[in-house]
PDB file of N, CA and C in Angstrom:
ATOM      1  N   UNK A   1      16.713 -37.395  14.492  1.00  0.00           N
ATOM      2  CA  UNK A   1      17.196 -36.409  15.422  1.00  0.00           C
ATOM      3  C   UNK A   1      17.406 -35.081  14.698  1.00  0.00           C
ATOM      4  N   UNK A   2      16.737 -33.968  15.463  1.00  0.00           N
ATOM      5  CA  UNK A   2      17.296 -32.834  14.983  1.00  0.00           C
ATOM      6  C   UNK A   2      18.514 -32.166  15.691  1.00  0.00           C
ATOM      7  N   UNK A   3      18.991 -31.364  14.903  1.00  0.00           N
ATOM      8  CA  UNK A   3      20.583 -30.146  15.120  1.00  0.00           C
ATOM      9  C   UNK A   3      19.598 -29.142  16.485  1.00  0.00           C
ATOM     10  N   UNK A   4      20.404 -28.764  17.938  1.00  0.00           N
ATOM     11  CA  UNK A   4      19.847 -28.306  18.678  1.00  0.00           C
ATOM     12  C   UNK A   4      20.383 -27.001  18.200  1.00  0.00           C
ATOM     13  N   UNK A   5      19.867 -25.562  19.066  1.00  0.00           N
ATOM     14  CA  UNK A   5      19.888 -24.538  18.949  1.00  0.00           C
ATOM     15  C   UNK A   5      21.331 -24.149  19.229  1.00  0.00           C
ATOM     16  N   UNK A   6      22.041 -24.575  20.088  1.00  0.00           N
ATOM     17  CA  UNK A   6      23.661 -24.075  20.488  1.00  0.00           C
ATOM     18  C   UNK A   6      24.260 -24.932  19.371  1.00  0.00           C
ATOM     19  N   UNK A   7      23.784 -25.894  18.521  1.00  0.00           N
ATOM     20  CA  UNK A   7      24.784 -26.623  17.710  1.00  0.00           C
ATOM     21  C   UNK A   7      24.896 -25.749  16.429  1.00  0.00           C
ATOM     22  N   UNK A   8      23.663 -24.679  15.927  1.00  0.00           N
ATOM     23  CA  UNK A   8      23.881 -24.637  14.804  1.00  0.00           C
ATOM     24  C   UNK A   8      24.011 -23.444  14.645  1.00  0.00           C
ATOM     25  N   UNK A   9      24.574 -23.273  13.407  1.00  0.00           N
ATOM     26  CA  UNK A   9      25.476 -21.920  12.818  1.00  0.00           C
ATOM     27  C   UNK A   9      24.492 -20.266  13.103  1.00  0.00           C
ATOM     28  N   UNK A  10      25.232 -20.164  13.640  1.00  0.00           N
ATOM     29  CA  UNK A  10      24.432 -18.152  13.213  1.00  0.00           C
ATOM     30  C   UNK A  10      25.163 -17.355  11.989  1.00  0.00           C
ATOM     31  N   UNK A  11      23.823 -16.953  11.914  1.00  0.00           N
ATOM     32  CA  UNK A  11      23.826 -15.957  10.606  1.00  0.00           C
ATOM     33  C   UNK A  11      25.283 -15.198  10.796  1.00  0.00           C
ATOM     34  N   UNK A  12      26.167 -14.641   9.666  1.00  0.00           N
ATOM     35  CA  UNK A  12      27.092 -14.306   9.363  1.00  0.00           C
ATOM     36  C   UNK A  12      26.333 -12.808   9.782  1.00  0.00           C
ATOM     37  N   UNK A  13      27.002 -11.833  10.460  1.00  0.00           N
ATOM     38  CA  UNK A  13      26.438 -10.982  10.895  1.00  0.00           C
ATOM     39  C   UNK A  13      27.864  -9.824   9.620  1.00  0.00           C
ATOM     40  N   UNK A  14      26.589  -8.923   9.227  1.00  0.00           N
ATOM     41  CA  UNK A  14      26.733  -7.967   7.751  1.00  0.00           C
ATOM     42  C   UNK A  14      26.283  -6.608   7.908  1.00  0.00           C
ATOM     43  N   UNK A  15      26.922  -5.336   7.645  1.00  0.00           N
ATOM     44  CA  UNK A  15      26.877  -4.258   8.295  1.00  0.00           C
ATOM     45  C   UNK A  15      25.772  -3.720   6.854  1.00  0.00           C
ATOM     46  N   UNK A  16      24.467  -3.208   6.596  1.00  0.00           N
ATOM     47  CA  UNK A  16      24.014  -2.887   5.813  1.00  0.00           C
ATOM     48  C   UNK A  16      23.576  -1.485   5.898  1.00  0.00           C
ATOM     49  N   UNK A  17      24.782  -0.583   4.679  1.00  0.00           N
ATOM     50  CA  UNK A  17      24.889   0.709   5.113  1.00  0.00           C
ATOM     51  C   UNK A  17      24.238   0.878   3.759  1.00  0.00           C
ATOM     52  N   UNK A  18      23.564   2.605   3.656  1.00  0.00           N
ATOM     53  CA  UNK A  18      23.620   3.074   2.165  1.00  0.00           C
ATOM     54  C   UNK A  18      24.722   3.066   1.592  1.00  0.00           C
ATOM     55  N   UNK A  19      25.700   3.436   1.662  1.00  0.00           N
ATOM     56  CA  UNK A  19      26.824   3.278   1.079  1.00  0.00           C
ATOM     57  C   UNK A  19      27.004   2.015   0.616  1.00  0.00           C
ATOM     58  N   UNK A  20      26.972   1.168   0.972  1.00  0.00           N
ATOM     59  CA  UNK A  20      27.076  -0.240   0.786  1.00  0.00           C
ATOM     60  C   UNK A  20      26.342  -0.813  -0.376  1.00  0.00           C
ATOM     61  N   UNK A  21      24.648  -0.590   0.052  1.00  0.00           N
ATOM     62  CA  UNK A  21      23.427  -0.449  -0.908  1.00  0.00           C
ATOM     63  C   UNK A  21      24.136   0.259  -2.622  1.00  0.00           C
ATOM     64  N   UNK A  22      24.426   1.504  -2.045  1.00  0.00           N
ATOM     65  CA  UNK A  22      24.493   2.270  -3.371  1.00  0.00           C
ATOM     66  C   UNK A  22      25.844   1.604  -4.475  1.00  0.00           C
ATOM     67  N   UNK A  23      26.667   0.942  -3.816  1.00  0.00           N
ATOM     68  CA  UNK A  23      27.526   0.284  -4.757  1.00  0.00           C
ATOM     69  C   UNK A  23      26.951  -0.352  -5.614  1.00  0.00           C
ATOM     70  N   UNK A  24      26.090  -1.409  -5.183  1.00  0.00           N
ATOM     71  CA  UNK A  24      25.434  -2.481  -5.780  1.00  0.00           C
ATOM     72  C   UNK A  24      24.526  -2.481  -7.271  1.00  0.00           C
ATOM     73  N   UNK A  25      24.989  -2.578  -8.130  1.00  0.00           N
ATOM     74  CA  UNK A  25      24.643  -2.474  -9.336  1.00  0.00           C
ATOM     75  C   UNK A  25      23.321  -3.106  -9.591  1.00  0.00           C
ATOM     76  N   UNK A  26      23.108  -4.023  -8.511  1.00  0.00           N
ATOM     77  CA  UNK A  26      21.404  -4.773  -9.100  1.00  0.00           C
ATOM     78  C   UNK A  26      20.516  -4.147  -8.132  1.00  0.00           C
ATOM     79  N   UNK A  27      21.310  -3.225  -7.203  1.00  0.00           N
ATOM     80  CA  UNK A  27      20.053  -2.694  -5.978  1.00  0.00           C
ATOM     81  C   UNK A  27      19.773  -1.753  -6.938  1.00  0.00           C
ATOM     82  N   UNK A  28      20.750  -0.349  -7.833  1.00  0.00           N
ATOM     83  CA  UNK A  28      20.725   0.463  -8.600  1.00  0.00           C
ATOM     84  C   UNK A  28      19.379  -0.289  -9.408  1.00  0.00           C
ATOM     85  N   UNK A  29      19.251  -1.060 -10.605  1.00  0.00           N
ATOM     86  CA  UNK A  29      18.431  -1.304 -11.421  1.00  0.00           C
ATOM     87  C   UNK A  29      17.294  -1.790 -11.103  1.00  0.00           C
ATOM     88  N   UNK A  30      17.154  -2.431  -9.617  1.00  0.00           N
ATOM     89  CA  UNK A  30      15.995  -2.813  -9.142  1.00  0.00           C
ATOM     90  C   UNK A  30      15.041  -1.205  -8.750  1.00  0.00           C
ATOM     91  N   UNK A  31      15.755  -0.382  -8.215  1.00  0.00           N
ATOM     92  CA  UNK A  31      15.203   0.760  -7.796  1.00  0.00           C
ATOM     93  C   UNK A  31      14.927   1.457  -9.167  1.00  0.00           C
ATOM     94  N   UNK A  32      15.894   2.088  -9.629  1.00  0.00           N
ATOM     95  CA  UNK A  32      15.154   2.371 -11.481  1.00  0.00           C
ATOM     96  C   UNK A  32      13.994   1.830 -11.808  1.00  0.00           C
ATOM     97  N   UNK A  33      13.888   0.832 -11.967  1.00  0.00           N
ATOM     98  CA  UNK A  33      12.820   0.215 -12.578  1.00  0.00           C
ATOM     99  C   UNK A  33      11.587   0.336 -11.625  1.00  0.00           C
ATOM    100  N   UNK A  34      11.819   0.144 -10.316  1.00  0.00           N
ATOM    101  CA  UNK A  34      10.780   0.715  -9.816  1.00  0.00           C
ATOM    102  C   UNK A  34      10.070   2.060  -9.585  1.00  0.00           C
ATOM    103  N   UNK A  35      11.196   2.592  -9.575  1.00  0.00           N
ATOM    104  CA  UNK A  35      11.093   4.489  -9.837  1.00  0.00           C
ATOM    105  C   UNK A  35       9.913   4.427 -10.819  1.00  0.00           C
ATOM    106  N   UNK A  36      10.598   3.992 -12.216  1.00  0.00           N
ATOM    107  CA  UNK A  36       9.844   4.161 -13.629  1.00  0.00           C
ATOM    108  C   UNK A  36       7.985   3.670 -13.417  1.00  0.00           C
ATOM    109  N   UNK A  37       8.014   2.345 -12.735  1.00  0.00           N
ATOM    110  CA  UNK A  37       6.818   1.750 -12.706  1.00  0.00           C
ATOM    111  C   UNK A  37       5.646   2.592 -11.240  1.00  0.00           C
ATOM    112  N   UNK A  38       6.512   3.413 -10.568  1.00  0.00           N
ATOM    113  CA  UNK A  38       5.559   4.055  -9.509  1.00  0.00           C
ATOM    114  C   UNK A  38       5.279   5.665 -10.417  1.00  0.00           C
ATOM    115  N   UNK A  39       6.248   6.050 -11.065  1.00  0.00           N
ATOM    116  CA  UNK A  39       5.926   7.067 -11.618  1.00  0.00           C
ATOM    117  C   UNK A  39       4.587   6.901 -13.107  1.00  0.00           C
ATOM    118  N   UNK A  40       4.547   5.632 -13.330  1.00  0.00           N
ATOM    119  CA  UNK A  40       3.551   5.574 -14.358  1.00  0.00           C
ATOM    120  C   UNK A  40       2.310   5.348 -13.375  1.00  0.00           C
ATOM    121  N   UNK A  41       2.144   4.808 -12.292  1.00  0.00           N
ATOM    122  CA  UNK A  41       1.033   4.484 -11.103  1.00  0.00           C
ATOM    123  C   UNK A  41       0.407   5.559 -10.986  1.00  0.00           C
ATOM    124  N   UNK A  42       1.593   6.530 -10.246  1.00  0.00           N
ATOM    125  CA  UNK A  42       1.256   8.057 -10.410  1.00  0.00           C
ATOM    126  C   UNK A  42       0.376   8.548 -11.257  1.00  0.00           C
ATOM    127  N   UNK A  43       1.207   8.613 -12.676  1.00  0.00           N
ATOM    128  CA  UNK A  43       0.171   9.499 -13.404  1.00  0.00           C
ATOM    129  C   UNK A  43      -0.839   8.486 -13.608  1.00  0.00           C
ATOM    130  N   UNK A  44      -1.485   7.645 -13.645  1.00  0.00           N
ATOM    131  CA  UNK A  44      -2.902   6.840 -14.212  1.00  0.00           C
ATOM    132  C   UNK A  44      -3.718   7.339 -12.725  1.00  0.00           C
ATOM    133  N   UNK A  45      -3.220   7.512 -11.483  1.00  0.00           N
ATOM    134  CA  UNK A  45      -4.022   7.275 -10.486  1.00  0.00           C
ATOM    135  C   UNK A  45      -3.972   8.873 -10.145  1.00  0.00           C
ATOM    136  N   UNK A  46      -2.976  10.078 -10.606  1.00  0.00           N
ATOM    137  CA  UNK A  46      -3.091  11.122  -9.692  1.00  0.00           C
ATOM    138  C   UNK A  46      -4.479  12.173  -9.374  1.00  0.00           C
ATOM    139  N   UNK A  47      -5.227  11.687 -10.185  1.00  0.00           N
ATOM    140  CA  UNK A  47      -6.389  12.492 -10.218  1.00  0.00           C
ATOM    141  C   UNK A  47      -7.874  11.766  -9.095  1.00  0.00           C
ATOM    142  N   UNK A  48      -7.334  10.447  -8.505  1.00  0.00           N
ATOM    143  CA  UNK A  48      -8.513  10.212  -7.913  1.00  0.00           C
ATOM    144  C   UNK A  48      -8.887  10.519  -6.656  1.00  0.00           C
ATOM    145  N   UNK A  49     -10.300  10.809  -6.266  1.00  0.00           N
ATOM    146  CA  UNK A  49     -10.554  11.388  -5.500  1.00  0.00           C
ATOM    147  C   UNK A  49     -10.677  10.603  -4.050  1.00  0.00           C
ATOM    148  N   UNK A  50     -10.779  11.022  -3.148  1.00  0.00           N
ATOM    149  CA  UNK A  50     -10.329  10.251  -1.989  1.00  0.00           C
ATOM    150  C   UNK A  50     -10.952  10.970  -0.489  1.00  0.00           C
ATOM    151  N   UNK A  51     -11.856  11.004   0.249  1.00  0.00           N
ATOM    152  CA  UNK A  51     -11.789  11.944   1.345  1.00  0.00           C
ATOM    153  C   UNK A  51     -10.424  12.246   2.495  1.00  0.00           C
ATOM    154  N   UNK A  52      -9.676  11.401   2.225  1.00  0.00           N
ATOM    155  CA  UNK A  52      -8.616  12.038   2.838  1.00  0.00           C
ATOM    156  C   UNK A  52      -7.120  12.148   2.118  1.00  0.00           C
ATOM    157  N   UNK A  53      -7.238  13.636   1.436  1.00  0.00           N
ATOM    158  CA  UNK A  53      -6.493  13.514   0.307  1.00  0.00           C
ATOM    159  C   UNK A  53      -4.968  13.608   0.334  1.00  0.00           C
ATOM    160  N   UNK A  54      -4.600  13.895   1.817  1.00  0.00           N
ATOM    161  CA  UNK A  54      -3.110  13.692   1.888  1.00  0.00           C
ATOM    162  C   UNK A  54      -2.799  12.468   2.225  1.00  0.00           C
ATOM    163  N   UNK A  55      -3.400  11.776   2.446  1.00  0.00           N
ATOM    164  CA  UNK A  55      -2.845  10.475   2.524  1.00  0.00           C
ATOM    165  C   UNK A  55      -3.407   9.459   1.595  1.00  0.00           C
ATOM    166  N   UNK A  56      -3.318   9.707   0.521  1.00  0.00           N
ATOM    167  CA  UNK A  56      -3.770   8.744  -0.314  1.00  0.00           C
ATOM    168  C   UNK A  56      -3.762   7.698  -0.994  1.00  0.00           C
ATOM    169  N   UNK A  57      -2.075   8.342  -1.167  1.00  0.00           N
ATOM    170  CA  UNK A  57      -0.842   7.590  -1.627  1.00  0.00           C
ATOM    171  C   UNK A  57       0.222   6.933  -0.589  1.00  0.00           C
ATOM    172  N   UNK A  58      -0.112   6.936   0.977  1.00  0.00           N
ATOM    173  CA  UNK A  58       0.893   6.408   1.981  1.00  0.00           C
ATOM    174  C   UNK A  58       0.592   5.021   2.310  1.00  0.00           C
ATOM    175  N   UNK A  59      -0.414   4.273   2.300  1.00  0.00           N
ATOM    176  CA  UNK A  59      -0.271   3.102   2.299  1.00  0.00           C
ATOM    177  C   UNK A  59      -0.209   2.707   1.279  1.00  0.00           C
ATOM    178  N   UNK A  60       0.053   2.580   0.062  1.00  0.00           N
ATOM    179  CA  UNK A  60       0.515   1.688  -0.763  1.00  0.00           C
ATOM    180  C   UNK A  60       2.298   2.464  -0.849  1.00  0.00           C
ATOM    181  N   UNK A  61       2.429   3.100  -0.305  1.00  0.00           N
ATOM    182  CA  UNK A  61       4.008   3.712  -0.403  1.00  0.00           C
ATOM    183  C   UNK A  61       4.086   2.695   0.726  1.00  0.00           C
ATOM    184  N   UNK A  62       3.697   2.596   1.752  1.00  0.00           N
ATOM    185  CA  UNK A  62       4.237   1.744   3.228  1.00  0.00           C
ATOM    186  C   UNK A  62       4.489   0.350   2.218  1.00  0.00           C
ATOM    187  N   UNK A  63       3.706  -0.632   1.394  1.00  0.00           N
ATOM    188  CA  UNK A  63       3.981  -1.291   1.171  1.00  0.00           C
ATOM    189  C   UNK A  63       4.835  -1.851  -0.332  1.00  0.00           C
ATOM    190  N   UNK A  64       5.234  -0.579  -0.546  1.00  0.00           N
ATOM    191  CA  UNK A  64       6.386  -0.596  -1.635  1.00  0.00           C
ATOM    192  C   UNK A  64       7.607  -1.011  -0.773  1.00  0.00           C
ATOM    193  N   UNK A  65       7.572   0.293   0.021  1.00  0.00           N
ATOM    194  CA  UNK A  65       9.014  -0.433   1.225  1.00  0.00           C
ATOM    195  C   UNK A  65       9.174  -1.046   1.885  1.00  0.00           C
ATOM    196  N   UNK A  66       8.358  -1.909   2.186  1.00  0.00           N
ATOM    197  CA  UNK A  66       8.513  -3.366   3.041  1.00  0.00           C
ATOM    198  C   UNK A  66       8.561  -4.304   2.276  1.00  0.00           C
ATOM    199  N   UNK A  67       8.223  -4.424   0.367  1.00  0.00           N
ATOM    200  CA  UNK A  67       8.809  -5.424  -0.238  1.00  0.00           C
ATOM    201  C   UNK A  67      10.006  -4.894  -0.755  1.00  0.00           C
ATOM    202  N   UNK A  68      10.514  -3.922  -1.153  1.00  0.00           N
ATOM    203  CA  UNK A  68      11.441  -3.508  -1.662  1.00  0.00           C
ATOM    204  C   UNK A  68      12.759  -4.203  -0.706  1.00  0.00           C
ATOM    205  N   UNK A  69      12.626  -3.491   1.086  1.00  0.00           N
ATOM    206  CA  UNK A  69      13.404  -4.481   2.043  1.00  0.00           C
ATOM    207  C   UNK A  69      13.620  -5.281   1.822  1.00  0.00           C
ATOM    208  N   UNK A  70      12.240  -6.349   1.919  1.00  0.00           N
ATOM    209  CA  UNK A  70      12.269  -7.823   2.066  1.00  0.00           C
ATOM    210  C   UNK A  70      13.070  -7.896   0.320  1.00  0.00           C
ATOM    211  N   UNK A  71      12.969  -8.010  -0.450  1.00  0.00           N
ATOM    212  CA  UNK A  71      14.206  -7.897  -1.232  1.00  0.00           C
ATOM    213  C   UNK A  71      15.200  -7.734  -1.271  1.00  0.00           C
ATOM    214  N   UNK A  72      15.792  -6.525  -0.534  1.00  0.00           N
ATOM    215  CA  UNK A  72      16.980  -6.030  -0.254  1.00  0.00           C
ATOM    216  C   UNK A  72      17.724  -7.071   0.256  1.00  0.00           C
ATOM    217  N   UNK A  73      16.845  -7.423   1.551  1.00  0.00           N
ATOM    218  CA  UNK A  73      17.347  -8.250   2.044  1.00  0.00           C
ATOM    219  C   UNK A  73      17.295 -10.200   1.986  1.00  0.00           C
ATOM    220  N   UNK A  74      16.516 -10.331   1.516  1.00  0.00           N
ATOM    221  CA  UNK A  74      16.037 -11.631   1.250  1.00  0.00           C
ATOM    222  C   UNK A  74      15.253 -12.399   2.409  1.00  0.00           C
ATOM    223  N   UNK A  75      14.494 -11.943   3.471  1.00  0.00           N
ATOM    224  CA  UNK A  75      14.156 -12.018   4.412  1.00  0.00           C
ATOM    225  C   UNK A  75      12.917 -11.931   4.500  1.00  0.00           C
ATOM    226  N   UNK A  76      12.111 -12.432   5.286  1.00  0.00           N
ATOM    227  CA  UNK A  76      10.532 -11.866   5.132  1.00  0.00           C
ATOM    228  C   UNK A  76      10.727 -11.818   6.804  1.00  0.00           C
ATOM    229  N   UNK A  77       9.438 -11.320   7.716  1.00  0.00           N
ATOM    230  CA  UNK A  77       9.609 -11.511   9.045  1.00  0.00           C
ATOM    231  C   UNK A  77      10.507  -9.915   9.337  1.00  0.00           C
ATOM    232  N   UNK A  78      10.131  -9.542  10.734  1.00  0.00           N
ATOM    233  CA  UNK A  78      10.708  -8.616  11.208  1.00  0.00           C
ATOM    234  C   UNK A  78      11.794  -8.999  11.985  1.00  0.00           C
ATOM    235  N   UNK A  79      13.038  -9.338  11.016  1.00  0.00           N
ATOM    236  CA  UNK A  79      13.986  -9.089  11.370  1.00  0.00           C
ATOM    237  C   UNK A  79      15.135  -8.104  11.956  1.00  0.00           C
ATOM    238  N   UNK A  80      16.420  -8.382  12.306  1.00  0.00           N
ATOM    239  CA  UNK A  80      17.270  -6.844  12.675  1.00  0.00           C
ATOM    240  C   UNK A  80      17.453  -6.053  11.483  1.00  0.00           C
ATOM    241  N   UNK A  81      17.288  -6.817  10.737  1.00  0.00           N
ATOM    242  CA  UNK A  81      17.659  -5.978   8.718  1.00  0.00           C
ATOM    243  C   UNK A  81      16.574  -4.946   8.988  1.00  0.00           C
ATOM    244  N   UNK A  82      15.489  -5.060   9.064  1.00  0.00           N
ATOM    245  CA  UNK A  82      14.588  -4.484   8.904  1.00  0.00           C
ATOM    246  C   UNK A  82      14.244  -3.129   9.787  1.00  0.00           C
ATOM    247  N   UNK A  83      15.223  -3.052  11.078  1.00  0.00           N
ATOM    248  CA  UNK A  83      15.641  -1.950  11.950  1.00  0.00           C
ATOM    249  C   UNK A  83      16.809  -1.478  11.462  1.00  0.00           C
ATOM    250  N   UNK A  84      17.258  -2.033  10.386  1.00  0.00           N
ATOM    251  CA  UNK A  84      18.851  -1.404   9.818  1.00  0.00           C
ATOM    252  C   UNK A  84      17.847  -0.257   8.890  1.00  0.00           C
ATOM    253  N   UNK A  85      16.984  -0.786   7.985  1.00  0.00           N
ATOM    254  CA  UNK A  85      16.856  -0.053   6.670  1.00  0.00           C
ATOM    255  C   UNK A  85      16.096   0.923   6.554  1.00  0.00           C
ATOM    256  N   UNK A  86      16.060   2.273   7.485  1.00  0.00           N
ATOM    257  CA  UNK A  86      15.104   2.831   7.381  1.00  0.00           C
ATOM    258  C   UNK A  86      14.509   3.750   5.945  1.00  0.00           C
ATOM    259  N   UNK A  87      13.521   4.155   6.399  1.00  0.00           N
ATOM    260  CA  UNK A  87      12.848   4.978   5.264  1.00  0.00           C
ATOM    261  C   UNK A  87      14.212   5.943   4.401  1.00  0.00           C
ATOM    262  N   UNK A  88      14.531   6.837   5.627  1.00  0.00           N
ATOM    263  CA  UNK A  88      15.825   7.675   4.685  1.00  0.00           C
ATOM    264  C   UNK A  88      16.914   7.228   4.340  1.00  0.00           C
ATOM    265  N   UNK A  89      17.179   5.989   4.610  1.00  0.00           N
ATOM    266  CA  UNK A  89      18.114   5.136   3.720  1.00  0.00           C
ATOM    267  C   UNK A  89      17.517   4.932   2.450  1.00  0.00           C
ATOM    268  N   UNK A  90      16.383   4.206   1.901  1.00  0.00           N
ATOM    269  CA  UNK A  90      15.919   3.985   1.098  1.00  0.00           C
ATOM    270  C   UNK A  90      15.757   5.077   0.133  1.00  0.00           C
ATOM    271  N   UNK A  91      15.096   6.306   0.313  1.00  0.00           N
ATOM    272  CA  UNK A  91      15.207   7.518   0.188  1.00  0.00           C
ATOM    273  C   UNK A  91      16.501   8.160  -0.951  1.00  0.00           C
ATOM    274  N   UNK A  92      17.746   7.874   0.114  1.00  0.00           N
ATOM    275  CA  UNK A  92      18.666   8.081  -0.390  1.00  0.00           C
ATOM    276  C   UNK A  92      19.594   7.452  -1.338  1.00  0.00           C
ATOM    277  N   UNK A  93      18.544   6.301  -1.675  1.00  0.00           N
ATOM    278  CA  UNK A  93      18.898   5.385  -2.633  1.00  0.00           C
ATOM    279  C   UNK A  93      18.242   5.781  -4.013  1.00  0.00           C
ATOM    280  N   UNK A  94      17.690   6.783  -3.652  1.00  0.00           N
ATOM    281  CA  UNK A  94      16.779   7.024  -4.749  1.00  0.00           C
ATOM    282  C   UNK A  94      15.491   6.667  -5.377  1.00  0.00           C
ATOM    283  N   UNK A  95      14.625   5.958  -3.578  1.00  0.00           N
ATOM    284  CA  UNK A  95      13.680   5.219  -4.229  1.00  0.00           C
ATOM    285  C   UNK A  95      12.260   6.883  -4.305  1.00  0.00           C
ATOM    286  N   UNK A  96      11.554   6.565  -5.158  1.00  0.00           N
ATOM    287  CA  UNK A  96      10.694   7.953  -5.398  1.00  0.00           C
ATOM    288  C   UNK A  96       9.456   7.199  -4.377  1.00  0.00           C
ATOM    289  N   UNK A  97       9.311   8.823  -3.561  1.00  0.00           N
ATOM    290  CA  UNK A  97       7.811   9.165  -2.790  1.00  0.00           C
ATOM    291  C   UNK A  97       6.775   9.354  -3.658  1.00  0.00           C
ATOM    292  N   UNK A  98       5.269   8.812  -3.423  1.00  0.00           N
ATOM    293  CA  UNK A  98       4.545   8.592  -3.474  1.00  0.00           C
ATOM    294  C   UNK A  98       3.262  10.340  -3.710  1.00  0.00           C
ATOM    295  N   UNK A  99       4.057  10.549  -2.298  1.00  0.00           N
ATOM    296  CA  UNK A  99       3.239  11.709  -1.936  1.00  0.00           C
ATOM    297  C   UNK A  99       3.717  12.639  -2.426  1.00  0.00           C
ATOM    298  N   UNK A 100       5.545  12.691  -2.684  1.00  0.00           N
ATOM    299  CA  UNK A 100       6.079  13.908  -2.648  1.00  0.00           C
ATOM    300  C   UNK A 100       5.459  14.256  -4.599  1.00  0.00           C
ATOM    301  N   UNK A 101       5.253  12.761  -5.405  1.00  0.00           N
ATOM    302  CA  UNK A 101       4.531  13.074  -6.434  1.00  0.00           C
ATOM    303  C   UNK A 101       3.640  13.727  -6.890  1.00  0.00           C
ATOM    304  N   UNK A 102       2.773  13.375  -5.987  1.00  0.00           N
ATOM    305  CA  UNK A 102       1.510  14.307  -5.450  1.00  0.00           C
ATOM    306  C   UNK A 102       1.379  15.429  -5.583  1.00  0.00           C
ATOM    307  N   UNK A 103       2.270  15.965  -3.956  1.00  0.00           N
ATOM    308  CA  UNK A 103       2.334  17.601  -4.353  1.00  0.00           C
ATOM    309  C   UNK A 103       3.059  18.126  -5.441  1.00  0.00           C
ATOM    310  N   UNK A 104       4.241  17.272  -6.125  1.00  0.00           N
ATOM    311  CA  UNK A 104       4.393  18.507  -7.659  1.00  0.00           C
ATOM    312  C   UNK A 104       3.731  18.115  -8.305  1.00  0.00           C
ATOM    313  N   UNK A 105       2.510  17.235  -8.617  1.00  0.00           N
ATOM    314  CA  UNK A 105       1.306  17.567  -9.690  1.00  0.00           C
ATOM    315  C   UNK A 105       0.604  18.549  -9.009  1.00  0.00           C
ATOM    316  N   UNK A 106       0.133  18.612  -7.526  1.00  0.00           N
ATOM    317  CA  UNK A 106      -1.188  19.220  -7.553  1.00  0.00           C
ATOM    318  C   UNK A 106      -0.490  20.673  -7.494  1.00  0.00           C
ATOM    319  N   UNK A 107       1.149  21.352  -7.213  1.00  0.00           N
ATOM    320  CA  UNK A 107       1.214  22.247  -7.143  1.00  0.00           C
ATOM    321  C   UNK A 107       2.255  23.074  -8.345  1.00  0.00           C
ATOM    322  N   UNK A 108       1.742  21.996  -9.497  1.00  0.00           N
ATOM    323  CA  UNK A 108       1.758  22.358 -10.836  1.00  0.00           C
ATOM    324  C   UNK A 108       3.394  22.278 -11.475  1.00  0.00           C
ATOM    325  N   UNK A 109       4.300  21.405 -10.838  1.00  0.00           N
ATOM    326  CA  UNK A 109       5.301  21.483 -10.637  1.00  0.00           C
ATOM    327  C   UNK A 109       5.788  20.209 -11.957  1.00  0.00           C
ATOM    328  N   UNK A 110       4.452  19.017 -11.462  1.00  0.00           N
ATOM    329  CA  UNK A 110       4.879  18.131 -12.243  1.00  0.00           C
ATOM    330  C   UNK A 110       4.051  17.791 -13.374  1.00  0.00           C
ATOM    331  N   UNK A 111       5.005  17.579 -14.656  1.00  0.00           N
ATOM    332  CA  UNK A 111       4.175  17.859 -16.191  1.00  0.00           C
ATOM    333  C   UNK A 111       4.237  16.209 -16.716  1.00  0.00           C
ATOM    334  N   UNK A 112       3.346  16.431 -17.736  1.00  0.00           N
ATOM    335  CA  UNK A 112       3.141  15.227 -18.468  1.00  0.00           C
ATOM    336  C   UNK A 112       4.446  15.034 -19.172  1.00  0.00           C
ATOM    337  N   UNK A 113       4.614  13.094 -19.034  1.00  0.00           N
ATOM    338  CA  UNK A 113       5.805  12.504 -19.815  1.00  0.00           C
ATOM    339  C   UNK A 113       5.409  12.905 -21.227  1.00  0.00           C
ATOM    340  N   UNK A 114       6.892  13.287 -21.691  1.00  0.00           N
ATOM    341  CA  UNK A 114       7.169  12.931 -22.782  1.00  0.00           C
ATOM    342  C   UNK A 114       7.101  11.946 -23.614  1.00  0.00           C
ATOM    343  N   UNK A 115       6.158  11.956 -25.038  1.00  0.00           N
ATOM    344  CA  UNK A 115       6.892  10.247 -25.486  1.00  0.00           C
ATOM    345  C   UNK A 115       7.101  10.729 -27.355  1.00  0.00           C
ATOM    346  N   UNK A 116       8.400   9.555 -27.237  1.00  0.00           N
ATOM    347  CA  UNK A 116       8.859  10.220 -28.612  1.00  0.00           C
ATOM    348  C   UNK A 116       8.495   9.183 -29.266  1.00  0.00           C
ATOM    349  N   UNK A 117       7.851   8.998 -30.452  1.00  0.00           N
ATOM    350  CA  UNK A 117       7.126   8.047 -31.209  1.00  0.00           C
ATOM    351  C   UNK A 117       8.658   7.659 -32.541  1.00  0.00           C
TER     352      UNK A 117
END
């Protein structure tokens, strides 16, 4: 026999604010580290050519933030989490754009890393 639908527990319902996010010391280092690893993507890939060159970099940005979520949250599936977390939440977490990379290379803004040997 299975547990019917009115018998069994619902999800503990959890208010998921940035504020909330930004406390979190492992959301902090998960985003760092990803910062670091899209900004090296960046520079290996900013020069390739593409016929449609403003969007070059938005689908693989779409799917940075739908695993980054599904992390956040531990969830896969379009859940209500997933209408909680929008883009400018994430944003304001400090996760780095794709595109906005883009334009400060192509409009000379953004320079080659440093590396100290």
């Amino acid at each position: 026999m299975t547990p019917r639908l009115t018998n069994q527990r619902r999800p503990k319902q959890r208010s998921l604010s940035a504020t909330r996010l930004a406390e979190n010391q492992r959301v902090g280092a998960m985003i760092a580290a990803l910062n670091r690893y899209l900004r090296g993507w960046h520079w290996y890939f900013k020069g390739v050519w593409c016929p449609y060159p403003d969007r070059t970099f938005e689908h693989f940005d779409r799917f940075v933030r739908t695993r980054l979520r599904i992390a956040l949250t531990g969830r896969v599936g379009n859940g209500w989490w997933h209408t909680v977390l929008k883009n400018r939440v994430l944003y304001r977490l400090g996760l780095v754009r794709l595109d906005d990379l883009q334009a400060d290379w192509r409009s000379g803004r953004l320079s080659a890393p440093v590396r100290k040997h």
